[in-house]
C-alpha atoms as a PDB file:
ATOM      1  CA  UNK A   1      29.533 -14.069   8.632  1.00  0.00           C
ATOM      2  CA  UNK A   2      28.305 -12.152   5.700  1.00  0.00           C
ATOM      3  CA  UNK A   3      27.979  -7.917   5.959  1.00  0.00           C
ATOM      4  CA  UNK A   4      24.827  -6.565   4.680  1.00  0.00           C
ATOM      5  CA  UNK A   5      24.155  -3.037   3.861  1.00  0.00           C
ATOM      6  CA  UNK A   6      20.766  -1.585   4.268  1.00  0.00           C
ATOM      7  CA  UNK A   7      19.822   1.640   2.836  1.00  0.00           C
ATOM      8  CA  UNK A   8      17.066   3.279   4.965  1.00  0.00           C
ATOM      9  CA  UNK A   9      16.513   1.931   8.663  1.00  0.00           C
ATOM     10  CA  UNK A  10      13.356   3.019   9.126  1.00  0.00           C
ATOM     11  CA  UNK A  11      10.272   1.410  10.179  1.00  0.00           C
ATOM     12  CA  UNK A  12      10.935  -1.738   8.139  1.00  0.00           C
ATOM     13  CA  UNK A  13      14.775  -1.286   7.438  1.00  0.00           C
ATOM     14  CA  UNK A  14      15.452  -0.844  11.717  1.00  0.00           C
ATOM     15  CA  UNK A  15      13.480  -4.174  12.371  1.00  0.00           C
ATOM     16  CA  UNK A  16      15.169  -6.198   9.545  1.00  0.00           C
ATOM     17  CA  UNK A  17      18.593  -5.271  10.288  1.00  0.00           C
ATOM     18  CA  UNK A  18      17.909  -6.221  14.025  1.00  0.00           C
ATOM     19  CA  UNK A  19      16.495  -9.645  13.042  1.00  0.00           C
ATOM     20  CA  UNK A  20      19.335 -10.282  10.858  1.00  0.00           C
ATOM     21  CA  UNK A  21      21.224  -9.586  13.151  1.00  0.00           C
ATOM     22  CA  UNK A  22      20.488 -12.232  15.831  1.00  0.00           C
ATOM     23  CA  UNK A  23      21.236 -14.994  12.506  1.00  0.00           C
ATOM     24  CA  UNK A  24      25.082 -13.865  12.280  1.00  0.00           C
ATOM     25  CA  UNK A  25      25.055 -11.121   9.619  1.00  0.00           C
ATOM     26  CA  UNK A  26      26.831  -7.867   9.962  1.00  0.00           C
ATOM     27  CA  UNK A  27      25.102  -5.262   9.303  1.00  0.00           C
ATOM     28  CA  UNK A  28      25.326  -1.661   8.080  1.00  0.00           C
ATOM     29  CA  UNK A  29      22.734   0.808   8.112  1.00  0.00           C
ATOM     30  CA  UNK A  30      21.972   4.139   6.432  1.00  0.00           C
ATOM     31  CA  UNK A  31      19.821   7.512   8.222  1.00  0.00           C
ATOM     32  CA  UNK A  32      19.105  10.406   7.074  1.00  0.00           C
ATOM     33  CA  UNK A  33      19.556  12.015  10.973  1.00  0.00           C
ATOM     34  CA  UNK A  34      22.029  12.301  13.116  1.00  0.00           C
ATOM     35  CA  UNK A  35      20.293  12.153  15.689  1.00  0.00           C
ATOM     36  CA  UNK A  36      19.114   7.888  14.758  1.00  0.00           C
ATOM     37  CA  UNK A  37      23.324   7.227  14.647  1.00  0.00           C
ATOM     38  CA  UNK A  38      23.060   6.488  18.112  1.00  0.00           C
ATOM     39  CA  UNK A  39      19.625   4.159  18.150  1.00  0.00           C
ATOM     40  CA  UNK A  40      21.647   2.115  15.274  1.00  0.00           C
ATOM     41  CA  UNK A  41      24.620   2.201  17.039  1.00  0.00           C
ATOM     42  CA  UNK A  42      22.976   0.816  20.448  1.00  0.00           C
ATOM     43  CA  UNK A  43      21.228  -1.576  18.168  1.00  0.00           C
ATOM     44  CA  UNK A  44      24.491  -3.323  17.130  1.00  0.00           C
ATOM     45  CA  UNK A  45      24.342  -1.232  13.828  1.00  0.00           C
ATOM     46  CA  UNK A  46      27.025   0.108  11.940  1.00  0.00           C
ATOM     47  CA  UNK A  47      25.684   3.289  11.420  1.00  0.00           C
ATOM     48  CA  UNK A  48      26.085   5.974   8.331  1.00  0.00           C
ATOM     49  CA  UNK A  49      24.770   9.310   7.394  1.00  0.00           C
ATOM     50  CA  UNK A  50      23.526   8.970   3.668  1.00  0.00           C
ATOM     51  CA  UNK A  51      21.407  11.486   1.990  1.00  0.00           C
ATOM     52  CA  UNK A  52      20.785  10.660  -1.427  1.00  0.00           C
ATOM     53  CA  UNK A  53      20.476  14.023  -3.343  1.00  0.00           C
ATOM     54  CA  UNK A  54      18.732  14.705  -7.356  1.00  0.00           C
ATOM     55  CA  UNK A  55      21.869  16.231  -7.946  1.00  0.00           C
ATOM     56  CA  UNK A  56      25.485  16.161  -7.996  1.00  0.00           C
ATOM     57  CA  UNK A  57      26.545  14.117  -5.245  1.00  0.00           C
ATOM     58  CA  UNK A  58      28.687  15.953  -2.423  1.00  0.00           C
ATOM     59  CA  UNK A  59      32.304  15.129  -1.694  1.00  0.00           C
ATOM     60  CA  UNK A  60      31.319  14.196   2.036  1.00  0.00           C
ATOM     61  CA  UNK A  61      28.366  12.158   0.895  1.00  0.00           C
ATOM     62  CA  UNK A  62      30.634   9.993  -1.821  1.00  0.00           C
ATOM     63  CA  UNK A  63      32.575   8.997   1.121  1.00  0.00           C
ATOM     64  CA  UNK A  64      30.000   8.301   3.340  1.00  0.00           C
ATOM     65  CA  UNK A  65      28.515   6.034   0.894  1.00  0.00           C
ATOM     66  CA  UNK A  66      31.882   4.305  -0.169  1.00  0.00           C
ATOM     67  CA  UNK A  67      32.244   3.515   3.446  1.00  0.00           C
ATOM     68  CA  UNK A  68      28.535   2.140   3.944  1.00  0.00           C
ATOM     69  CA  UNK A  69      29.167  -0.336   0.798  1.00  0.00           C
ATOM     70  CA  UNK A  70      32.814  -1.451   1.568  1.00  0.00           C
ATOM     71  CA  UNK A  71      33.227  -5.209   1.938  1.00  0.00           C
ATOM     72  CA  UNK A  72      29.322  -6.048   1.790  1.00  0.00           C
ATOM     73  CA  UNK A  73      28.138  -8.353  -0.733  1.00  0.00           C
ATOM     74  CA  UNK A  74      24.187  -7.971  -0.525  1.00  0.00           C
ATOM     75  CA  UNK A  75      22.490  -4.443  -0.540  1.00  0.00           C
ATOM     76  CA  UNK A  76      18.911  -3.661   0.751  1.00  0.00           C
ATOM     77  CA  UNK A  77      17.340  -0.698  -0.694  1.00  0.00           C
ATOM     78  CA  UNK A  78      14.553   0.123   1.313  1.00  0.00           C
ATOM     79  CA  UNK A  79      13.934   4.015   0.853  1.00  0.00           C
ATOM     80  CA  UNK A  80      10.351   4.687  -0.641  1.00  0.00           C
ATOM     81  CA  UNK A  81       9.722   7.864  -2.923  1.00  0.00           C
ATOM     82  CA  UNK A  82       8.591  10.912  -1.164  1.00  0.00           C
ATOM     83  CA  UNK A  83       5.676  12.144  -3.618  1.00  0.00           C
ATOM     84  CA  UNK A  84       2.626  12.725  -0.940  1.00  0.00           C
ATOM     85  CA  UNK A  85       1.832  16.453  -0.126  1.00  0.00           C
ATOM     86  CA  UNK A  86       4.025  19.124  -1.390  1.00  0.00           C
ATOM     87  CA  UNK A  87       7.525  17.684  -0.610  1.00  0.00           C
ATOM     88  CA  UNK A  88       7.491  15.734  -3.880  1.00  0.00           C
ATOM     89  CA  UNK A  89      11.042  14.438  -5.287  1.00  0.00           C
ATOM     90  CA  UNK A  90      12.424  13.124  -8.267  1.00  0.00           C
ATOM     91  CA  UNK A  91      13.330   9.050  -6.915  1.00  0.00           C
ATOM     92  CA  UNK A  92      14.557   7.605  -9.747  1.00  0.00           C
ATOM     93  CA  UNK A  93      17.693  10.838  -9.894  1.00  0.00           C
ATOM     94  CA  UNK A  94      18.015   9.930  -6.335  1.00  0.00           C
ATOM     95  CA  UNK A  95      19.091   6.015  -7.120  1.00  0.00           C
ATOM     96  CA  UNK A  96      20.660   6.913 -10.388  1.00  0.00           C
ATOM     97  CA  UNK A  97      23.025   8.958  -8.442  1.00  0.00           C
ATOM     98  CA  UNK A  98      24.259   5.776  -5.694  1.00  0.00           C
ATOM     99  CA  UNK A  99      24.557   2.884  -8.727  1.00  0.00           C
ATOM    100  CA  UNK A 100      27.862   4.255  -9.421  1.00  0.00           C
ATOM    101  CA  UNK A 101      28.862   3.292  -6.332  1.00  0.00           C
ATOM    102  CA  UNK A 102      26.989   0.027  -5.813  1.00  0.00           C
ATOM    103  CA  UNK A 103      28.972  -0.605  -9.251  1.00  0.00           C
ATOM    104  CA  UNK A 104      32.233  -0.214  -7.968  1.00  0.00           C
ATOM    105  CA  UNK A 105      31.873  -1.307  -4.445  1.00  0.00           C
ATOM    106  CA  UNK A 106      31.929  -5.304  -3.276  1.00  0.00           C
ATOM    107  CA  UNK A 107      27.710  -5.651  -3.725  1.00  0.00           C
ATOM    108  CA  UNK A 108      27.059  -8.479  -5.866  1.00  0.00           C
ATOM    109  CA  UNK A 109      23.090  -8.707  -5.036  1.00  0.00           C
ATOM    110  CA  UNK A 110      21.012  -6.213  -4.628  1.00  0.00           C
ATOM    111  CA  UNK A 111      17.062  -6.219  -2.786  1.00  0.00           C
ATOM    112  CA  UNK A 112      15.130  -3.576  -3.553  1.00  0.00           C
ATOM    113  CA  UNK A 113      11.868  -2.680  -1.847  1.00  0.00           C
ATOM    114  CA  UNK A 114       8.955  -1.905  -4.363  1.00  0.00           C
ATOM    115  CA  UNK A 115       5.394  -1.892  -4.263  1.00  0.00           C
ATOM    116  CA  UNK A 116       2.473  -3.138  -5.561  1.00  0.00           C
ATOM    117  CA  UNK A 117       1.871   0.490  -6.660  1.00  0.00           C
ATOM    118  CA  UNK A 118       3.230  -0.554 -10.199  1.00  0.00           C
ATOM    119  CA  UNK A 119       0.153  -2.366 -10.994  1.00  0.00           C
ATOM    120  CA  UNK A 120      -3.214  -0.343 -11.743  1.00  0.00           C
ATOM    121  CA  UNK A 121      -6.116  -0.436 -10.343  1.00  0.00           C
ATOM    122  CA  UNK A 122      -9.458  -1.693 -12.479  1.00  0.00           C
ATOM    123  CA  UNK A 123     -12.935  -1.706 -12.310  1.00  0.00           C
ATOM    124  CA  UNK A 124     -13.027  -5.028 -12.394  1.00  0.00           C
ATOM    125  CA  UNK A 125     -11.429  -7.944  -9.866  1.00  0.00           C
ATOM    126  CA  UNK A 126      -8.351  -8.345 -11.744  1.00  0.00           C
ATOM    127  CA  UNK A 127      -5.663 -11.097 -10.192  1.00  0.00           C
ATOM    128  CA  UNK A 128      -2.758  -9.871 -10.206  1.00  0.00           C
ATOM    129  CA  UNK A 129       0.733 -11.592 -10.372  1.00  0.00           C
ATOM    130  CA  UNK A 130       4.369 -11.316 -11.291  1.00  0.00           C
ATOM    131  CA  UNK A 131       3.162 -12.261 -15.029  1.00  0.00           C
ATOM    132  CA  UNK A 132       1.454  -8.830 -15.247  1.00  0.00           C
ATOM    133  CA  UNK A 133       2.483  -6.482 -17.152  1.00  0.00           C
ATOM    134  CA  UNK A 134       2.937  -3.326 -14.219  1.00  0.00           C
ATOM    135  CA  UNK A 135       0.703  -0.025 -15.349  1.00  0.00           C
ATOM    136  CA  UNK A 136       1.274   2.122 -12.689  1.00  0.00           C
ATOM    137  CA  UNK A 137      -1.560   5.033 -12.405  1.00  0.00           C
ATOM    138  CA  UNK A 138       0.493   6.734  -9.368  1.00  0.00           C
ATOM    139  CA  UNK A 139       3.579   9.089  -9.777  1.00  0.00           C
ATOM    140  CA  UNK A 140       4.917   7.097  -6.628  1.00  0.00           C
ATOM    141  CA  UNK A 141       4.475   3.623  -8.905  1.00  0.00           C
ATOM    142  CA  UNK A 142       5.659   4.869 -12.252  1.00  0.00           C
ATOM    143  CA  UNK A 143       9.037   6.265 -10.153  1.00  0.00           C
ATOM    144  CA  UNK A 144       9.113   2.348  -8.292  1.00  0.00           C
ATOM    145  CA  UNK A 145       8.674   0.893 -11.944  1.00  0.00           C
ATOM    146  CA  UNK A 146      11.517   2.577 -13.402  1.00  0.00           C
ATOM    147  CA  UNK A 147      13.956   2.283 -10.940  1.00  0.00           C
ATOM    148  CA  UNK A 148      12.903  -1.177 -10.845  1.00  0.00           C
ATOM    149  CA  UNK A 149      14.047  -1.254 -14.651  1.00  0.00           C
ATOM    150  CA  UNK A 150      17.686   0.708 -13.576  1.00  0.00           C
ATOM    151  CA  UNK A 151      18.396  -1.916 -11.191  1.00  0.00           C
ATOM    152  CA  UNK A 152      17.477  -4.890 -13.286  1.00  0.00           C
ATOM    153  CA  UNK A 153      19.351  -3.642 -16.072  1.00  0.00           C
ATOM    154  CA  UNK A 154      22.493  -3.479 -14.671  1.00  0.00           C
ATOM    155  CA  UNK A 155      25.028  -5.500 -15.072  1.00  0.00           C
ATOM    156  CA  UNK A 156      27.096  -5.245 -12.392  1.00  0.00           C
ATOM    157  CA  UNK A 157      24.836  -7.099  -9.687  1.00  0.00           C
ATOM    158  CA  UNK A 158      21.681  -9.322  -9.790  1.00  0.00           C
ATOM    159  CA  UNK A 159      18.414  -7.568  -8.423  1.00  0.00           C
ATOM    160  CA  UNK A 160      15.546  -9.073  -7.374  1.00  0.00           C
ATOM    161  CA  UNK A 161      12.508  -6.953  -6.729  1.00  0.00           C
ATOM    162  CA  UNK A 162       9.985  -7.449  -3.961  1.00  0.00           C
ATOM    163  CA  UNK A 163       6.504  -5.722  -4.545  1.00  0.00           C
ATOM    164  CA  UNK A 164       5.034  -5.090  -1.206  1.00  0.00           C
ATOM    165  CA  UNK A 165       1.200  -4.277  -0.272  1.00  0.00           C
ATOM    166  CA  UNK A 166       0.362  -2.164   2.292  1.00  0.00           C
ATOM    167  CA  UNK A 167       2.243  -2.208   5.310  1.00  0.00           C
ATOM    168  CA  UNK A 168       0.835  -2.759   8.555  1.00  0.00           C
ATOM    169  CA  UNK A 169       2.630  -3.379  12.216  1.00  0.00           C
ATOM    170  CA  UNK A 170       1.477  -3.604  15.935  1.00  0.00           C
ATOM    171  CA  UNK A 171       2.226   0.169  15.833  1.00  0.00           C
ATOM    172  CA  UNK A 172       0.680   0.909  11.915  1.00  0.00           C
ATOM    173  CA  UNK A 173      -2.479   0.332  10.964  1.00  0.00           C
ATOM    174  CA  UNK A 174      -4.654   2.203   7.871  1.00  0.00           C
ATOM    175  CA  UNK A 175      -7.711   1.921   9.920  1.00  0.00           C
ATOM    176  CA  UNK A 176      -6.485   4.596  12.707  1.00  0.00           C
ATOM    177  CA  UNK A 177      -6.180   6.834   9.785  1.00  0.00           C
ATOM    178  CA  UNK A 178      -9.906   5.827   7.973  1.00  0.00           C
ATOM    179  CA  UNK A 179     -12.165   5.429  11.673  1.00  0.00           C
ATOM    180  CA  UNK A 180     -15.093   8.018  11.577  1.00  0.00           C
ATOM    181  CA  UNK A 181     -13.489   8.943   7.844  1.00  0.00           C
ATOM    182  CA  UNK A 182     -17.193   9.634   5.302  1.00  0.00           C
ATOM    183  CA  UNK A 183     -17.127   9.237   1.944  1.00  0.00           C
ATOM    184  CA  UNK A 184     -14.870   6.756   1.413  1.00  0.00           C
ATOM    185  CA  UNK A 185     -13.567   5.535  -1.868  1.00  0.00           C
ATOM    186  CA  UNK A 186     -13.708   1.312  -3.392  1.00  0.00           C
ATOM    187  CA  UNK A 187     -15.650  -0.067  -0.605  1.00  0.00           C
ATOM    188  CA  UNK A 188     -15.693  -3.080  -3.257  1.00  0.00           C
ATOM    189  CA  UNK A 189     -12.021  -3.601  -3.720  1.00  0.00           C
ATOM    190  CA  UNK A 190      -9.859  -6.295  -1.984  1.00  0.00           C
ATOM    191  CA  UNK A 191      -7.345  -4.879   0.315  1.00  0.00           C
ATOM    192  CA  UNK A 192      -3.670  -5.618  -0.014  1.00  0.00           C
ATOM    193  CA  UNK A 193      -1.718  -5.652   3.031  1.00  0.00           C
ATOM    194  CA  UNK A 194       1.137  -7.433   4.774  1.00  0.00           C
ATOM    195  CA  UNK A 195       2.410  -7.609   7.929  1.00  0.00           C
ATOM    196  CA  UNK A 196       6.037  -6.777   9.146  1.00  0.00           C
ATOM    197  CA  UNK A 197       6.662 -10.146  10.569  1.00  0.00           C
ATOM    198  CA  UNK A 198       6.615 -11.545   7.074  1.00  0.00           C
ATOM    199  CA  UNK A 199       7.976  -8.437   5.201  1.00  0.00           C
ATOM    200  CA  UNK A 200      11.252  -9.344   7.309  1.00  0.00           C
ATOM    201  CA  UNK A 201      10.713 -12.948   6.849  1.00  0.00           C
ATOM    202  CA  UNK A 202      10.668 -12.772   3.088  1.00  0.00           C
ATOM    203  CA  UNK A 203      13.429 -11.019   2.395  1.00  0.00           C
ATOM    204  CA  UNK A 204      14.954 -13.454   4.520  1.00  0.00           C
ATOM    205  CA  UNK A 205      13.931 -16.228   2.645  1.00  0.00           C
ATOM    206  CA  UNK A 206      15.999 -14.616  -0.303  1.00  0.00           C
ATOM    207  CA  UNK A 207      19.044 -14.051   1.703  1.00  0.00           C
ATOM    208  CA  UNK A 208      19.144 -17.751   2.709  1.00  0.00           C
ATOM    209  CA  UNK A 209      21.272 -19.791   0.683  1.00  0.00           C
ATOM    210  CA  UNK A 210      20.052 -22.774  -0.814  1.00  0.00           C
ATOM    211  CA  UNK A 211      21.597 -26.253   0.603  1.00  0.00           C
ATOM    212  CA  UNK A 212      21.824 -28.361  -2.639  1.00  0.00           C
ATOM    213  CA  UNK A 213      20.509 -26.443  -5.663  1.00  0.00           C
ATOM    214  CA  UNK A 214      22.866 -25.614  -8.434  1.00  0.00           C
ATOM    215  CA  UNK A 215      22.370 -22.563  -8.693  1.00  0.00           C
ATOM    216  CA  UNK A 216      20.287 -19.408  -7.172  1.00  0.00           C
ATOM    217  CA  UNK A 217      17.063 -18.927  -8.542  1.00  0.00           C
ATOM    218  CA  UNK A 218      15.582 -15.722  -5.849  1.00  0.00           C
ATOM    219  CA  UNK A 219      18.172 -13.661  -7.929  1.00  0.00           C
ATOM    220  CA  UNK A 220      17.073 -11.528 -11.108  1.00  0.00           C
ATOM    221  CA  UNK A 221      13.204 -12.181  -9.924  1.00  0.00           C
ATOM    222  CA  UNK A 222       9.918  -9.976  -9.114  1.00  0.00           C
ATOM    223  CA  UNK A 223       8.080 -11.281  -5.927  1.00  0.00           C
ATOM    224  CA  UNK A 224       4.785  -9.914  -5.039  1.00  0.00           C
ATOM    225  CA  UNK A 225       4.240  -9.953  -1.355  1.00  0.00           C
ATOM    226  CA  UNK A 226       0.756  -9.567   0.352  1.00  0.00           C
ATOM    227  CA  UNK A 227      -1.255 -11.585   2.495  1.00  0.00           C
ATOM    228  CA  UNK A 228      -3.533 -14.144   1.155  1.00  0.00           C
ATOM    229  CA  UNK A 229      -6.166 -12.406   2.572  1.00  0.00           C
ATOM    230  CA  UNK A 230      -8.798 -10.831   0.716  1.00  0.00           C
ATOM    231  CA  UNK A 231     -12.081  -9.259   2.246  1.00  0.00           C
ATOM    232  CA  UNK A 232     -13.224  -5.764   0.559  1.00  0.00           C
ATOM    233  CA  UNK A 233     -12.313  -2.455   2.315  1.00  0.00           C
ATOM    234  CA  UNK A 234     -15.408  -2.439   3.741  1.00  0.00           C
ATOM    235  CA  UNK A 235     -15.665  -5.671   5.180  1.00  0.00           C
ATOM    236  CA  UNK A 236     -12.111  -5.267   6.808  1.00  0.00           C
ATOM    237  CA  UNK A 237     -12.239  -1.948   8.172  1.00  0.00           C
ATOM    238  CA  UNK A 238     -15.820  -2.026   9.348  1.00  0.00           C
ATOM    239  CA  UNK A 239     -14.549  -5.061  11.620  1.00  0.00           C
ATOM    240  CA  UNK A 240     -10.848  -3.584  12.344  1.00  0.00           C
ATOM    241  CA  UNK A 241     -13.064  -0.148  13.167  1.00  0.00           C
ATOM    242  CA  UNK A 242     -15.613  -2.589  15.708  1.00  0.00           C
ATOM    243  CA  UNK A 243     -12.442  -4.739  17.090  1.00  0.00           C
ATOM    244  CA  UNK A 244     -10.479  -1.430  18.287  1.00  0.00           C
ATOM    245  CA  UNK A 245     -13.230   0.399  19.356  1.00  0.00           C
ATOM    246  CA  UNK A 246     -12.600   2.925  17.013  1.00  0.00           C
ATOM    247  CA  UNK A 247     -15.635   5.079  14.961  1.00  0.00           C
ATOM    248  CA  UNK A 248     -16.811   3.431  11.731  1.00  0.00           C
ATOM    249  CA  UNK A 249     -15.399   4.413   8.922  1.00  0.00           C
ATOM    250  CA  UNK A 250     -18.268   5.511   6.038  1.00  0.00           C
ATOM    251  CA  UNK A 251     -17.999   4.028   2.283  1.00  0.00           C
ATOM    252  CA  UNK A 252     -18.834   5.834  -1.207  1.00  0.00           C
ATOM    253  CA  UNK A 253     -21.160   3.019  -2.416  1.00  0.00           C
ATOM    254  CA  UNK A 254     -22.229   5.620  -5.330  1.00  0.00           C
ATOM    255  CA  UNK A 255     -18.760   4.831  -7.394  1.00  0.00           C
ATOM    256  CA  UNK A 256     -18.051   1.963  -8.863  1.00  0.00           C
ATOM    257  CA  UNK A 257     -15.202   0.471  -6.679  1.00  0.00           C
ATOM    258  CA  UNK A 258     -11.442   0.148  -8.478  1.00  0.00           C
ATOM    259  CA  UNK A 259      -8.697  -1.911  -7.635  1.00  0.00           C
ATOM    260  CA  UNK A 260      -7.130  -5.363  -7.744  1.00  0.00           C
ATOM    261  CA  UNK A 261      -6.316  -8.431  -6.059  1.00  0.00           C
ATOM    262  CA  UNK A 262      -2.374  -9.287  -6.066  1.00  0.00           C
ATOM    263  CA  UNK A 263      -1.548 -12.806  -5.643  1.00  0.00           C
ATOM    264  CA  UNK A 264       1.726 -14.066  -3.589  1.00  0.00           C
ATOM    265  CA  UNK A 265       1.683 -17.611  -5.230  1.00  0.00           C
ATOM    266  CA  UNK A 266       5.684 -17.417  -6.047  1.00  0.00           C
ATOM    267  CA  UNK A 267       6.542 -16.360  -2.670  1.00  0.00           C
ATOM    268  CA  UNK A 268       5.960 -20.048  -1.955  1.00  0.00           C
ATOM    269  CA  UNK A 269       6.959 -21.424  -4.798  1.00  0.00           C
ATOM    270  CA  UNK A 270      10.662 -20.575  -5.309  1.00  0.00           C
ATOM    271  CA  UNK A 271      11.343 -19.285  -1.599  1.00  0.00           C
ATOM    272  CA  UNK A 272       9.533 -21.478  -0.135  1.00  0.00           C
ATOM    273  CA  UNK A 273       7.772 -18.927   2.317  1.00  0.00           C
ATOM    274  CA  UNK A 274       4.477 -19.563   4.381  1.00  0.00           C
ATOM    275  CA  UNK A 275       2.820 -16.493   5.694  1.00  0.00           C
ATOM    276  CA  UNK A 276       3.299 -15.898   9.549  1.00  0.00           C
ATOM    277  CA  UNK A 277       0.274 -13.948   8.854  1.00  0.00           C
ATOM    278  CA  UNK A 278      -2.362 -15.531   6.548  1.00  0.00           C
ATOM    279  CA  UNK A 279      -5.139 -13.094   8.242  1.00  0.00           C
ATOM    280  CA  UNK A 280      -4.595  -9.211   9.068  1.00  0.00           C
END
């Protein structure tokens, strides 16, 4: 049985852990609240309190995440940067600060959750893969891309980077968010998105070990991961908006429309992976 430590059980790290649990891993998990200990506990979780801080890191919290690291050989850094709103934070100090420790612990491979943020949007329908050079226009994607750069740079461990769309779940959709929005920006671009069910099933498909191939090859990679599913904004909200019963959303058709279209093509390739779900 291998032990797997996953940084951030939240609404993608919680699911994950639980599904890899039920395929013989041990897992353990990181929160931010005391209060979730017990949810990851009852879960089958081995629960720690990890904070990552911008600054020096506390005496308590070097423990803490010596003890969440001990005997594990794969980490799963799934903590996105909090840059929306006021509450804006410096990421790339924050994972700076734990790569000591991932350098002296057991963690030989590390996973680390990125987005498709790193890539910039155009006026024009631009295809997108792992070959492209990123050009983040976000603060959120230039903080991914350079962490992205830490982890890959070091030494220590092999990283392999998975760029994910937008997220969406039987309990998280954009359009709750956009129905009876006006005004409403690239009704012209393709949307992005993937599904949970194959978020957790491609990092899966790295974890799994190869039967006869000489070596590795998920390890030191970039994966982009969305949906092969591309209707404009428009198109897909208008009908997501119709199919809940929810108000239409209202597009901008005054602007010219920016964005991109990211392709998943190497998903299949080297891991092998077919999407669970092709539409959204």
């Amino acid at each position: 049985m291998k032990q797997i430590s996953i940084l951030g059980c939240g609404w993608l790290g919680l699911p994950l852990a639980k599904s890899l649990l039920k395929k013989g891993f041990s897992i353990n998990g990181s929160t931010t609240s005391l209060e979730k200990i017990a949810v990851l506990e009852k879960a089958g979780i081995h629960p720690f309190l990890v904070s990552l801080s911008v600054v020096e890191v506390l005496e308590e919290t070097k423990i803490s995440i010596k003890n969440f690291l001990e005997n594990s050989e794969v980490l799963i850094i799934d903590i996105p940067p909090k840059l929306r709103g006021d509450s804006k934070e410096n990421f790339v100090a924050k994972i700076q600060n734990i790569i000591p420790f991932i350098e002296k612990s057991s963690v030989e491979k590390v996973i680390f959750v990125s987005s498709t943020s790193v890539y910039a949007d155009t006026s024009t329908t631009l295809c997108v893969t792992e070959e492209t050079i990123p050009n983040p226009d976000t603060e959120s994607g230039r903080q991914l891309l350079k962490v992205e750069h830490l982890l890959q740079s070091n030494n220590h461990f092999q990283t392999t980077i998975v760029r994910f769309g937008g997220l969406i779940g039987e309990d998280r959709h954009p359009i709750k968010f956009l129905a009876g929005r006006k005004n409403i920006e690239n009704p012209q671009a393709t949307i992005n998105l993937i599904h949970q069910i194959d978020c957790i099933g491609i990092i899966e498909a790295i974890l799994k070990q190869p039967e006869t191939a000489v070596q590795d090859d998920k390890w030191n990679q970039v994966f982009n991961a969305v949906a092969p599913f591309y209707p404009t904004r428009k198109e897909y909200y208008t009908q997501k908006a119709i199919e809940l019963n929810l108000p239409l959303p209202e597009f901008d058709e005054n602007k010219i429309s920016i964005g991109k279209k990211v392709l998943s093509d190497k998903v299949a390739l080297v891991l092998n992976y077919e999407f669970k779900k092709k539409t959204l």
